[in-house]
N, C-alpha and C. Protein backbone atom coordinates (compact mmCIF):
# COMPACT_ATOMS: atom_id res chain seq x y z
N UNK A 1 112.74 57.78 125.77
CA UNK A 1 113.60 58.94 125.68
C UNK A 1 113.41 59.57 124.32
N UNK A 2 113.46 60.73 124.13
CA UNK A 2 113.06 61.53 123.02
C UNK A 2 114.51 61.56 122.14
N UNK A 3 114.60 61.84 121.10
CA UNK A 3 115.59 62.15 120.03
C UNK A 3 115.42 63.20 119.76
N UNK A 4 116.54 64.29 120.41
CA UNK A 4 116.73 65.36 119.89
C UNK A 4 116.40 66.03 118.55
N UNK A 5 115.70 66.91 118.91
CA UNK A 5 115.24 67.90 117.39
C UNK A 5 115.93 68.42 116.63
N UNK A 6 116.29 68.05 115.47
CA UNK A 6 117.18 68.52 114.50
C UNK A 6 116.72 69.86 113.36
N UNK A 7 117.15 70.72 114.02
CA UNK A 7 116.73 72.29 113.46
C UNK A 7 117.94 72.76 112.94
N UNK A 8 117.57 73.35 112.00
CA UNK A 8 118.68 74.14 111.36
C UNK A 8 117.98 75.48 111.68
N UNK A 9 118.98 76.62 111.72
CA UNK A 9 118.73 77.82 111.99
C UNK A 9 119.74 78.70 110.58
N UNK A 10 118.72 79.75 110.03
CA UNK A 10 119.49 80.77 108.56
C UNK A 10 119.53 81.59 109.24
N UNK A 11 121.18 82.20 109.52
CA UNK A 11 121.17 83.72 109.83
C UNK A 11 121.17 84.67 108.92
N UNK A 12 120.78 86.14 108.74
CA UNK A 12 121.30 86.95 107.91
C UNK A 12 122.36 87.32 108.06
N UNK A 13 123.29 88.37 107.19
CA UNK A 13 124.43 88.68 107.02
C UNK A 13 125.04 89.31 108.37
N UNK A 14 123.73 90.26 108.90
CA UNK A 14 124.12 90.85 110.56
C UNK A 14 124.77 89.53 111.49
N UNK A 15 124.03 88.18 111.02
CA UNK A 15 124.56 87.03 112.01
C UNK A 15 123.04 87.09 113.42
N UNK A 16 121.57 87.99 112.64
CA UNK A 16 121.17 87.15 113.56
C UNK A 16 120.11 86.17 112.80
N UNK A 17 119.16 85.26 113.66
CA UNK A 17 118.78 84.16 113.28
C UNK A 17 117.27 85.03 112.53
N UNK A 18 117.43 84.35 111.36
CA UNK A 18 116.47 84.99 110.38
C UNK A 18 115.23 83.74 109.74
N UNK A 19 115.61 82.27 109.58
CA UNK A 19 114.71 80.99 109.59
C UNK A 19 115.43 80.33 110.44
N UNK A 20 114.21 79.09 110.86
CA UNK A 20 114.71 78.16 111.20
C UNK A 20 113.96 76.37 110.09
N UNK A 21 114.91 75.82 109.95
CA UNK A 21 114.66 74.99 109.08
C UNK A 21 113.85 73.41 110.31
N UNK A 22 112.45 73.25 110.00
CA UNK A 22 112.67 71.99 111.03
C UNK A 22 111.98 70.72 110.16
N UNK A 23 112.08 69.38 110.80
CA UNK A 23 111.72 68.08 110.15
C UNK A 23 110.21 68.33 109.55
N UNK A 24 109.86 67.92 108.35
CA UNK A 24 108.44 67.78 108.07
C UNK A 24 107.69 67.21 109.29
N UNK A 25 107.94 66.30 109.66
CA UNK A 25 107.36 65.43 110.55
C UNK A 25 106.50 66.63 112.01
N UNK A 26 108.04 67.31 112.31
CA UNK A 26 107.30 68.17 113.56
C UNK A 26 106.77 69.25 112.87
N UNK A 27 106.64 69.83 111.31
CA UNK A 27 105.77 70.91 111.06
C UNK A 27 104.38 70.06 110.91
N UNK A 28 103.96 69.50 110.31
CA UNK A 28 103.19 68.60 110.54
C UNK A 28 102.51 68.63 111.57
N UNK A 29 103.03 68.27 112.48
CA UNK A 29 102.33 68.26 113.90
C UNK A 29 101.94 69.83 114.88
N UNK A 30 102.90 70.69 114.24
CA UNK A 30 102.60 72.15 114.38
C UNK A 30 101.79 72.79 113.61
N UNK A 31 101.34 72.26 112.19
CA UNK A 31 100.95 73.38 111.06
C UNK A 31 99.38 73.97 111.65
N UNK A 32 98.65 73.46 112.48
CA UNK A 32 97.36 73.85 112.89
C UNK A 32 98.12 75.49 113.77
N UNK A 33 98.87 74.87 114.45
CA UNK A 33 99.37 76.03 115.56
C UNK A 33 99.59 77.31 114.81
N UNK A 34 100.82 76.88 113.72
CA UNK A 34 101.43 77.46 112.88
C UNK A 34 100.32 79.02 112.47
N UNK A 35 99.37 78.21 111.30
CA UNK A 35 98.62 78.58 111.11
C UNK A 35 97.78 79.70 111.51
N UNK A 36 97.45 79.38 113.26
CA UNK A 36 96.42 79.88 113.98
C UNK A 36 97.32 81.25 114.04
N UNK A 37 98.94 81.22 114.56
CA UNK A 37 99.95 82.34 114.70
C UNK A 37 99.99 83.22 113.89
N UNK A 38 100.19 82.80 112.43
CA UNK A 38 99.97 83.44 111.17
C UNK A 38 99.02 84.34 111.01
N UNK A 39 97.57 84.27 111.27
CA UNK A 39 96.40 84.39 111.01
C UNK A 39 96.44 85.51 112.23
N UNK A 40 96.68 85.57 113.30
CA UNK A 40 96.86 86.44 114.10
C UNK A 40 97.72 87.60 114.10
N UNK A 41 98.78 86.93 113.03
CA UNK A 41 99.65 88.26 113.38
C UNK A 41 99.52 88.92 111.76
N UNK A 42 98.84 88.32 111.14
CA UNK A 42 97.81 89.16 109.48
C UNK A 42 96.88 90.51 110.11
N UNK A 43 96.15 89.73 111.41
CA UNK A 43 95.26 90.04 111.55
C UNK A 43 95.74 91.69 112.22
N UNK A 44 97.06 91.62 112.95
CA UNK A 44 97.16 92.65 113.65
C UNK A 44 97.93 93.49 112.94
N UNK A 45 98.42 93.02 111.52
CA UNK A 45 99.00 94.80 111.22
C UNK A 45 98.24 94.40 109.47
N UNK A 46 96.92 94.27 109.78
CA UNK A 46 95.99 94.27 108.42
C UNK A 46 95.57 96.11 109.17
N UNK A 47 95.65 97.03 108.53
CA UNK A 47 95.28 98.33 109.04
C UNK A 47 94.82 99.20 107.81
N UNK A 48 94.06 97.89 106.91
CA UNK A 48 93.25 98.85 106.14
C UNK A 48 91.81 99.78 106.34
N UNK A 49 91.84 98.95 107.57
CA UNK A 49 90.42 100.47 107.87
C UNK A 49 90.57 101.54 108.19
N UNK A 50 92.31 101.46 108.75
CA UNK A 50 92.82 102.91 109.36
C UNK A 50 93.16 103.94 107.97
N UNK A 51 92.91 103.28 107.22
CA UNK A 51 93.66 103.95 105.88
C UNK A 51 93.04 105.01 105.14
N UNK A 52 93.82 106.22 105.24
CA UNK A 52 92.46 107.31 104.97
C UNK A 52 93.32 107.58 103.84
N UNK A 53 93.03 107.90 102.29
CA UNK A 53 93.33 108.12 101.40
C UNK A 53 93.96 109.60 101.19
N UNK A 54 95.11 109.76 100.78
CA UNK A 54 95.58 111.35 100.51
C UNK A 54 94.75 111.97 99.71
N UNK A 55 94.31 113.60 99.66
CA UNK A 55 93.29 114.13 99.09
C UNK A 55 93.72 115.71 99.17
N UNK A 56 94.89 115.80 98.14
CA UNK A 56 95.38 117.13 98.10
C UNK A 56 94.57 117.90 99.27
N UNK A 57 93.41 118.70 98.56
CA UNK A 57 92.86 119.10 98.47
C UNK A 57 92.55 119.41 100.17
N UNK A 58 92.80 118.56 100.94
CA UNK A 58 93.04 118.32 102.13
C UNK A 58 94.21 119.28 102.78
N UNK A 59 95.13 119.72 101.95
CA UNK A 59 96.06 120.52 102.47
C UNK A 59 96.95 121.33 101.63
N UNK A 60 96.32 121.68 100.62
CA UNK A 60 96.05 123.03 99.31
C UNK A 60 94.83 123.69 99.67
N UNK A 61 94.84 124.57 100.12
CA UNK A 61 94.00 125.57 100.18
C UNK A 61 93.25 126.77 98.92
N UNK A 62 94.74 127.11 98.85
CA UNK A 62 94.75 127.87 97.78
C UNK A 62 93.98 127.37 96.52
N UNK A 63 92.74 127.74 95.69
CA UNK A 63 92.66 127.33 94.36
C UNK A 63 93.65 127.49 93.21
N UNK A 64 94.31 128.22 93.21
CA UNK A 64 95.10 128.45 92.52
C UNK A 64 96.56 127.75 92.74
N UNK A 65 96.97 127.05 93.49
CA UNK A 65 98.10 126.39 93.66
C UNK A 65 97.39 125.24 93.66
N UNK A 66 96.30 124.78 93.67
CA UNK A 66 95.46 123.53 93.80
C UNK A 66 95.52 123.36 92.55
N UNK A 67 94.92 124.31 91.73
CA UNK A 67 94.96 123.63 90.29
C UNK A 67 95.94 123.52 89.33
N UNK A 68 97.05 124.56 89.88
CA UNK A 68 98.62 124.31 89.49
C UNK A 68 99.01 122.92 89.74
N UNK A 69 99.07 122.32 90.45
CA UNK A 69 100.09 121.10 91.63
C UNK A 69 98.78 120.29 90.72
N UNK A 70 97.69 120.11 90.42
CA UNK A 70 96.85 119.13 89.47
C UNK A 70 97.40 119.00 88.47
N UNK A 71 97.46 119.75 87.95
CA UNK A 71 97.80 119.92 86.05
C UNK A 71 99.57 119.64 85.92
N UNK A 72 100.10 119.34 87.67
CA UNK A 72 101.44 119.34 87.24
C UNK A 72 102.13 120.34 86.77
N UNK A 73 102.08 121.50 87.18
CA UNK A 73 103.08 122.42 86.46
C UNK A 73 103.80 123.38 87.57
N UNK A 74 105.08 123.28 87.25
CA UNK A 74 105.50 124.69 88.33
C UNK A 74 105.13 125.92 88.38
N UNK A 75 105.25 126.96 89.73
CA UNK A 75 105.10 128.02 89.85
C UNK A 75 106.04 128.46 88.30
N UNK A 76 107.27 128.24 88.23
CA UNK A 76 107.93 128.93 87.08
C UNK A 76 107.20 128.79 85.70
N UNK A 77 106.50 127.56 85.60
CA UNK A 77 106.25 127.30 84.09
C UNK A 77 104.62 128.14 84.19
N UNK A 78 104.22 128.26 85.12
CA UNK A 78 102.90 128.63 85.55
C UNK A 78 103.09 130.23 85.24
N UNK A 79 104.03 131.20 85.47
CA UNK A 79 104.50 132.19 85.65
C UNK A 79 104.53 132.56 84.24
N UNK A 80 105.70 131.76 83.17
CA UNK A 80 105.65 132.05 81.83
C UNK A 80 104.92 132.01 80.92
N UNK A 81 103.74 131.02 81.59
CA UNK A 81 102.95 131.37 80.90
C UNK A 81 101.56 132.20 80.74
N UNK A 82 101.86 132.89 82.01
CA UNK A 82 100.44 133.99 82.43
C UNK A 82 101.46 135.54 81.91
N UNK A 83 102.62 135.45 82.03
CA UNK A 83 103.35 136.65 81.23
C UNK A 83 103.99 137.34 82.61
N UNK A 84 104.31 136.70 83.72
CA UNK A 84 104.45 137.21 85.35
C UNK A 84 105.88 136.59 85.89
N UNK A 85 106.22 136.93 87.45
CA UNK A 85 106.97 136.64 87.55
C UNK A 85 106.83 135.00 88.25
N UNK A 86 107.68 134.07 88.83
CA UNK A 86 107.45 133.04 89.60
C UNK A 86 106.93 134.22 91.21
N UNK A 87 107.45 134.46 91.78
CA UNK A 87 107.46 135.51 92.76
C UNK A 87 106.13 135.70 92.31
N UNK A 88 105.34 136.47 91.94
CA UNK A 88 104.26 136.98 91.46
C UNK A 88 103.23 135.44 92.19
N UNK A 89 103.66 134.74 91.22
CA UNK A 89 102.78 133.75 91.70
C UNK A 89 102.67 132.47 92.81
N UNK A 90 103.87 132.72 93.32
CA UNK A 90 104.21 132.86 94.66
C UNK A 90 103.19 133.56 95.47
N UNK A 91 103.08 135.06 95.58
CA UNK A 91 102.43 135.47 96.49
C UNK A 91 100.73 135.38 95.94
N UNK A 92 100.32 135.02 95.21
CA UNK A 92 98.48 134.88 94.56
C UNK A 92 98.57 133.54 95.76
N UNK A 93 99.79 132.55 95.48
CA UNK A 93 99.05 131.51 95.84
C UNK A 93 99.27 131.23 97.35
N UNK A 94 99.83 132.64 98.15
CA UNK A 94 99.45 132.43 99.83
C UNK A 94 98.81 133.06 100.12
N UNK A 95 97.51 134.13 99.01
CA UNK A 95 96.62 134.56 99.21
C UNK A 95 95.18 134.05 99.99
N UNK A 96 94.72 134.43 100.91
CA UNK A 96 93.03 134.39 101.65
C UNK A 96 92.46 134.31 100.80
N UNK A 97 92.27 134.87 99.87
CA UNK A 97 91.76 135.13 98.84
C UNK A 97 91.44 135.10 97.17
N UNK A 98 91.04 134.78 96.19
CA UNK A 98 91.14 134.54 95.10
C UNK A 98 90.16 135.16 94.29
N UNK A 99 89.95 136.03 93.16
CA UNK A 99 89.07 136.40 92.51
C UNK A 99 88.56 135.48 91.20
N UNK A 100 87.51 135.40 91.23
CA UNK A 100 87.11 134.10 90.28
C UNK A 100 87.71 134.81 88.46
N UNK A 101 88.03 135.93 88.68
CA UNK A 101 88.62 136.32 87.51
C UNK A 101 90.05 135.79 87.27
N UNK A 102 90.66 135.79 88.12
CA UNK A 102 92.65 135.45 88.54
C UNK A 102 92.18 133.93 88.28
N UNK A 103 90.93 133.48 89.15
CA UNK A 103 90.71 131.89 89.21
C UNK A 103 91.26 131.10 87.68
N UNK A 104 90.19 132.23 86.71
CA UNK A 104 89.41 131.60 85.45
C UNK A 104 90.56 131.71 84.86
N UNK A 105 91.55 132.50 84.88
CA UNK A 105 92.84 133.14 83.97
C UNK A 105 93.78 132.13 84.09
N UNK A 106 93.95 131.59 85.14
CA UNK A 106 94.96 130.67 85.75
C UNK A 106 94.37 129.25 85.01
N UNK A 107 93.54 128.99 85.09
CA UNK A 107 92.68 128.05 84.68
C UNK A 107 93.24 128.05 82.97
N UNK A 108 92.73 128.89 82.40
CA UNK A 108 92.97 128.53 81.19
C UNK A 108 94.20 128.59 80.98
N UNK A 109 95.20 129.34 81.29
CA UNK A 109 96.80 129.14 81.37
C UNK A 109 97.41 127.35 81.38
N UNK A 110 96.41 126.72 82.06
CA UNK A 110 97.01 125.47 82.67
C UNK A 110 96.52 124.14 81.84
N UNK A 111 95.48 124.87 80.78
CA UNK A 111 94.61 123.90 79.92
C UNK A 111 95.78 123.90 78.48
């Protein structure tokens, strides 16, 4: 006849079962199993190949708000210091378009 397994069970504060505590003896005799479980469930939320790196640049279009949002600076501080309004530069940067002159100006504003 077997002798009942003496497990302790840790709930969290919700009250549900969060460990269970069991005899060395039966981890022991589980740790291969254990193991193999572990290794499987690493294996299934390891999702570093899915991992595609953020890359502004990916969803800034604009050069000019691209190299703003780089250098860290707001439209406002960006504004005071080209001599313009925030508004002003607001609308450059939902522009199609960019002139490598506005480009170069902005550029050195931000250096």
């Amino acid at each position: 006849m077997n002798a009942p397994l003496n497990l302790q069970i840790i709930k969290s504060i919700s009250g549900r079962p969060e460990f269970v505590l069991i005899p060395v003896a039966v981890y022991n005799a589980l740790r291969d199993q254990i193991e193999d479980e572990l290794a499987g469930l690493e294996a299934e939320t390891d999702n570093s190949a899915d991992y595609v790196p953020f890359a502004l640049e990916d969803y800034v279009v604009n050069p000019i708000a691209l190299a703003r949002i780089k250098a860290n600076v707001t439209q406002k501080e960006l504004a005071k210091r080209l001599g313009v309004t925030q508004a002003y530069i607001s609308k450059v940067e939902h522009q199609a378009k960019i002139t490598p002159k506005s480009l170069a100006k902005v550029k050195a504003a931000l250096r």
